[in-house]
Protein backbone atom coordinates (compact mmCIF):
# COMPACT_ATOMS: atom_id res chain seq x y z
CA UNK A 1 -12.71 9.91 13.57
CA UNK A 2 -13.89 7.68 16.05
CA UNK A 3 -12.55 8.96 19.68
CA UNK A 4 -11.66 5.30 20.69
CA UNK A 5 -9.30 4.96 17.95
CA UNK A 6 -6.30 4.41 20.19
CA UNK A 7 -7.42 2.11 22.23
CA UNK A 8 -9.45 0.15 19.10
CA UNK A 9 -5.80 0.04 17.37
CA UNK A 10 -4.55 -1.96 19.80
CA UNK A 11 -6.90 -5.19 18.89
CA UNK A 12 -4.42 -6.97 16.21
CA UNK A 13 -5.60 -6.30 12.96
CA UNK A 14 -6.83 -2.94 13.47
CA UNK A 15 -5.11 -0.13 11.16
CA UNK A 16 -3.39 2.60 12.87
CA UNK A 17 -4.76 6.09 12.78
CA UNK A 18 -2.24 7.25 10.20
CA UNK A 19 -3.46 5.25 7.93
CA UNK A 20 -7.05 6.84 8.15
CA UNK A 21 -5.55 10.20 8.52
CA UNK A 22 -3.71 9.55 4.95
CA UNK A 23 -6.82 8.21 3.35
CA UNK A 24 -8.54 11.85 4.74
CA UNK A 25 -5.90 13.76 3.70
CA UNK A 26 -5.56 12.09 -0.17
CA UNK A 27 -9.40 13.07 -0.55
CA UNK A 28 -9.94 9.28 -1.07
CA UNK A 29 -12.95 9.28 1.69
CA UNK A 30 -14.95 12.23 1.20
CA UNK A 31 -18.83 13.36 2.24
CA UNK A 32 -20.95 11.56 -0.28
CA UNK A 33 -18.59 9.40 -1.89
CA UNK A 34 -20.16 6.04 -2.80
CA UNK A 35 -17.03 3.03 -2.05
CA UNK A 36 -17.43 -0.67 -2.86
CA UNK A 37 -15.42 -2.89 -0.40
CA UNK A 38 -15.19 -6.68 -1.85
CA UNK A 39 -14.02 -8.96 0.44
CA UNK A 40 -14.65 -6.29 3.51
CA UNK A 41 -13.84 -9.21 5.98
CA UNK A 42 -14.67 -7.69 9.29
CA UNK A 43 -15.26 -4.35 8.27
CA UNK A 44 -12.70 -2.60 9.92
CA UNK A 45 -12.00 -0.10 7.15
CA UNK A 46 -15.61 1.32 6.52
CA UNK A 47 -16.47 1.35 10.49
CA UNK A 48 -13.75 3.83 10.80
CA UNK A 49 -14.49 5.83 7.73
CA UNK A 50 -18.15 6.13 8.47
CA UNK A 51 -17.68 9.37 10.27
CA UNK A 52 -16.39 10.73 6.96
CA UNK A 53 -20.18 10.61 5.25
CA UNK A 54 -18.92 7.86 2.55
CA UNK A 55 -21.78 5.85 1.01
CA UNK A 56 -20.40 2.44 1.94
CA UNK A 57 -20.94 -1.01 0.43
CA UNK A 58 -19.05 -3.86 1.30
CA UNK A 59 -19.49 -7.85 0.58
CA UNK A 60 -18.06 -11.09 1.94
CA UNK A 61 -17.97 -13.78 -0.91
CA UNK A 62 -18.14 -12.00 -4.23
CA UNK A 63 -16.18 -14.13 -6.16
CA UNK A 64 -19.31 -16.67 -6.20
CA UNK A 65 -21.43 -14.29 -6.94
CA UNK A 66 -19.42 -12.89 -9.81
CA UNK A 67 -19.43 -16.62 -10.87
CA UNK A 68 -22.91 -17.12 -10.99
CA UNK A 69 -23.10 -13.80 -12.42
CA UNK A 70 -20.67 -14.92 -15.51
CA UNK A 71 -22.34 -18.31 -15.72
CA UNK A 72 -26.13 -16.51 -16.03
CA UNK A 73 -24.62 -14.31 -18.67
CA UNK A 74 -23.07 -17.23 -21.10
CA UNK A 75 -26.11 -19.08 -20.54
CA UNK A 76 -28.10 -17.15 -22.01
């Protein structure tokens, strides 16, 4: 974990350091893991989890891309 997290916490919209502590704990963040975050937003989440080793991915604005992705797919 980063060592600024208590001070980082306080910006608003920043996730306290439980939460990252339960995400640890639950083995949902581990060394290798490979995590797709759509709609990361500002990234907060895989900033703080980099430390872990997870493979992360994230993307702003998926939804058009899933609908061009649907509409090249009916087309043909």
């Amino acid at each position: 974990m980063r060592n600024d997290i208590g001070r980082l916490c306080q910006i608003p919209g920043y996730l306290s350091p439980v939460f990252y502590e339960k995400i640890i704990e639950r083995n949902l963040c581990i060394n290798g893991q490979k995590v797709l975050d759509i709609e990361t937003g500002t990234a907060v989440l895989p900033r703080n989890m980099y430390q872990c080793g997870v493979k992360w991915t994230g993307s702003i604005g998926i939804s058009d891309l899933l609908k061009t992705g649907r509409c090249s797919v009916t087309a043909g």
